[in-house]
Protein backbone atom coordinates (compact mmCIF):
# COMPACT_ATOMS: atom_id res chain seq x y z
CA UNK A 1 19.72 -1.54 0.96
CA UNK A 2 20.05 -4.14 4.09
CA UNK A 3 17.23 -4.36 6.53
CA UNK A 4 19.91 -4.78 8.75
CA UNK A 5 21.23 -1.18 8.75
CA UNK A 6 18.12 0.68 7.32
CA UNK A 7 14.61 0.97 9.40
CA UNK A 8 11.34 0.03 7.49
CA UNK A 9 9.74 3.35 6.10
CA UNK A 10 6.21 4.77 6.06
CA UNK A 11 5.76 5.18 2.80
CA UNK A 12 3.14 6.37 0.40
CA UNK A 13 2.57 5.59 -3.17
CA UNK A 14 0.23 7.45 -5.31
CA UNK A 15 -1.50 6.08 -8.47
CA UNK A 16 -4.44 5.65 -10.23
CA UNK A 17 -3.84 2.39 -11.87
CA UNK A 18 -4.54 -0.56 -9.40
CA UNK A 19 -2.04 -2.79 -10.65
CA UNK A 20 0.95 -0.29 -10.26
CA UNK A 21 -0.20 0.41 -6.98
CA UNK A 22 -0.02 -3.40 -6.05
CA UNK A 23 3.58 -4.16 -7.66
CA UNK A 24 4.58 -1.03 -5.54
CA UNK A 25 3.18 -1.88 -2.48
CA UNK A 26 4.11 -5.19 -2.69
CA UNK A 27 8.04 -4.66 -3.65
CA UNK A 28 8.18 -2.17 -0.61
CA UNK A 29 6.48 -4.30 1.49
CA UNK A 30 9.27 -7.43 0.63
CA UNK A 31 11.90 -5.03 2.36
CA UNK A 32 9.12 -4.35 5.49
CA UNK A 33 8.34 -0.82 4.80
CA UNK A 34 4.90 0.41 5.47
CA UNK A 35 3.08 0.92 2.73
CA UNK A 36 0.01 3.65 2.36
CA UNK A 37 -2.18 3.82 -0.59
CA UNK A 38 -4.13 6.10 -2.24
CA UNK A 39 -5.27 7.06 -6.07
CA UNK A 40 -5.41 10.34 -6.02
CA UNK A 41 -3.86 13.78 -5.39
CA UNK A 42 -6.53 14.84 -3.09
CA UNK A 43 -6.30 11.65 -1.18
CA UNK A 44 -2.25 12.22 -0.92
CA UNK A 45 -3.04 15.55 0.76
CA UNK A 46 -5.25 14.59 3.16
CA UNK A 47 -3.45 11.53 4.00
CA UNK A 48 -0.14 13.72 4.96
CA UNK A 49 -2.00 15.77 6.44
CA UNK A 50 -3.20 12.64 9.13
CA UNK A 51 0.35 11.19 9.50
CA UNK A 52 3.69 11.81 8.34
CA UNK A 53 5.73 9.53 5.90
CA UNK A 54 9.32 9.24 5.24
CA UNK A 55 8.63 8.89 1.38
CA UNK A 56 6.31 9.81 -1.73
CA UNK A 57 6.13 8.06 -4.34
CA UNK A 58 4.16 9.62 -6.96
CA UNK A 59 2.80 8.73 -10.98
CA UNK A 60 3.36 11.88 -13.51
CA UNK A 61 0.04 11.80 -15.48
CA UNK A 62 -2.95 11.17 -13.07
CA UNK A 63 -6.64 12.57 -13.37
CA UNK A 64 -7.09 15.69 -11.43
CA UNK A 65 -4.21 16.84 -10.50
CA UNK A 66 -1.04 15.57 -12.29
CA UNK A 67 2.02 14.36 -10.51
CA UNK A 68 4.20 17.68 -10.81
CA UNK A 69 1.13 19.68 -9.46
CA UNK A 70 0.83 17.45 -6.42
CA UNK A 71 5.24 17.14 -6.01
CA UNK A 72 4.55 21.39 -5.73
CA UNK A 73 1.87 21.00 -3.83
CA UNK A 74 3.25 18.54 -1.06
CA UNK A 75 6.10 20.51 -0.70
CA UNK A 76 4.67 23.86 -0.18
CA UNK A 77 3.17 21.86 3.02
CA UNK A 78 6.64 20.47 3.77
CA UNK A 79 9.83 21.79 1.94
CA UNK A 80 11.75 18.62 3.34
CA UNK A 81 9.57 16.06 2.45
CA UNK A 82 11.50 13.66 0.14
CA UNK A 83 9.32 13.19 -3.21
CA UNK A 84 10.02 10.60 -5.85
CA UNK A 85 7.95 10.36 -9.57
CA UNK A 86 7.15 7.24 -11.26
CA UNK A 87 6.41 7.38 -14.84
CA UNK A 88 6.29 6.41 -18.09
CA UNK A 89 7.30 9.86 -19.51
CA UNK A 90 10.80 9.70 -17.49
CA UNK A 91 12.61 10.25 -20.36
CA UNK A 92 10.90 12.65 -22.01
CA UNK A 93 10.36 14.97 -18.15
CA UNK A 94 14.66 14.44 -17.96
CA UNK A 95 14.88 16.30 -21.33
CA UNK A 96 12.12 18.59 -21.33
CA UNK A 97 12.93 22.21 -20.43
CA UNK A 98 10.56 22.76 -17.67
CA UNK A 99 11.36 21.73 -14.34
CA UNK A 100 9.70 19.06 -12.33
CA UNK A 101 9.44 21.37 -9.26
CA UNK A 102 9.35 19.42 -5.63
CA UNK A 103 10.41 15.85 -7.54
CA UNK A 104 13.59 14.63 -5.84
CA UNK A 105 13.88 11.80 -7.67
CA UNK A 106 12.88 10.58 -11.12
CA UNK A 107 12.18 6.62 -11.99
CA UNK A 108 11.18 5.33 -15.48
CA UNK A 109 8.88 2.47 -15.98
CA UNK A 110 8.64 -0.51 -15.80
CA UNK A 111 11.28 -0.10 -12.44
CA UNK A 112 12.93 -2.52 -10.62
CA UNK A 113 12.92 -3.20 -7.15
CA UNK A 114 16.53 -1.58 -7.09
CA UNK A 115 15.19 1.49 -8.38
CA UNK A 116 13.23 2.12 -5.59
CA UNK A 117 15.54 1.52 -2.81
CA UNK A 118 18.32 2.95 -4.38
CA UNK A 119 15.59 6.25 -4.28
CA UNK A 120 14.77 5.10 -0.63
CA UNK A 121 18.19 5.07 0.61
CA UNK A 122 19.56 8.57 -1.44
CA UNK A 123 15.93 10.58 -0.86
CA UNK A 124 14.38 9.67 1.93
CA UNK A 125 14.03 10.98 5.62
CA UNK A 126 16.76 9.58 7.44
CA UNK A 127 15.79 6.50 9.64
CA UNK A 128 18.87 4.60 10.26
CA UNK A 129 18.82 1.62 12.78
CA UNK A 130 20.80 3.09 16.17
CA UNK A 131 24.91 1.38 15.87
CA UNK A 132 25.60 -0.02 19.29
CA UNK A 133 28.32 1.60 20.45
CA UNK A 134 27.91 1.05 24.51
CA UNK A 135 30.70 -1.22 25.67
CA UNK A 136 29.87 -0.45 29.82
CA UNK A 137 26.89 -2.37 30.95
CA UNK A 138 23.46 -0.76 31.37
CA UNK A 139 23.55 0.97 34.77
CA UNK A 140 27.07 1.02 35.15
CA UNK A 141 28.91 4.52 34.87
CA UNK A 142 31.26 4.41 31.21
CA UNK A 143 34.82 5.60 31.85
CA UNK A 144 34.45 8.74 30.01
CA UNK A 145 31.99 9.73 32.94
């Protein structure tokens, strides 16, 4: 993913360990995404519900509520918004026989950089920079007028 075609996203990441949180924040920030954080599923709900983002990313096993609870939950607020889990139990979610209802997207740890644009640029809401296509100055009517 090029900054150069893509727009930075609003993004929020949702962990309760500290140090995932800051190797997150601070590979999404490299590509100039905003970046909201918050440790809980009670604080994810209540910060969609302030402002919109373009992207979740979420941890599986959490105190409280667990990853796939909040996935459901966020998505009963908005069907479309695109949800991604983080976790250490990616293989063993990919071959378990229950669902991971409202995850779009699933990424093992330890992840790469690569992992999470490639789930930026597949999953989430589409913010592509504008292609100038206007050949006739500003101001001036275009032939096709």
């Amino acid at each position: 993913m090029s900054s150069a075609i893509f727009k930075p996203r609003r993004i929020l990441v949702v962990d309760d360990e500290p140090q995932v949180c800051q190797a997150i924040e601070m590979l999404l920030r490299f590509d100039k995404h905003e970046v909201v954080v918050v440790n809980t599923g009670t604080a994810a709900m209540a910060e969609l519900a302030k402002s919109p983002v373009d992207m979740v990313f979420l941890d599986y096993l959490m105190p409280g509520m667990k990853g796939d609870e909040l996935a459901r939950a966020i998505k009963e607020k908005d069907p479309t918004q695109p949800v991604a889990m983080i976790t250490a139990y990616a293989e063993v979610l990919k071959h378990s026989h229950s669902p991971l209802h409202g995850v779009d997207c699933l990424i093992g740890k330890p992840f790469l950089l690569a992992d999470l644009r490639g789930a930026i640029e597949k999953h989430s809401r589409p913010r592509r920079a504008a292609v100038e296509t206007q050949t006739t100055p500003p101001g001036l009517p275009s032939s096709g007028a």
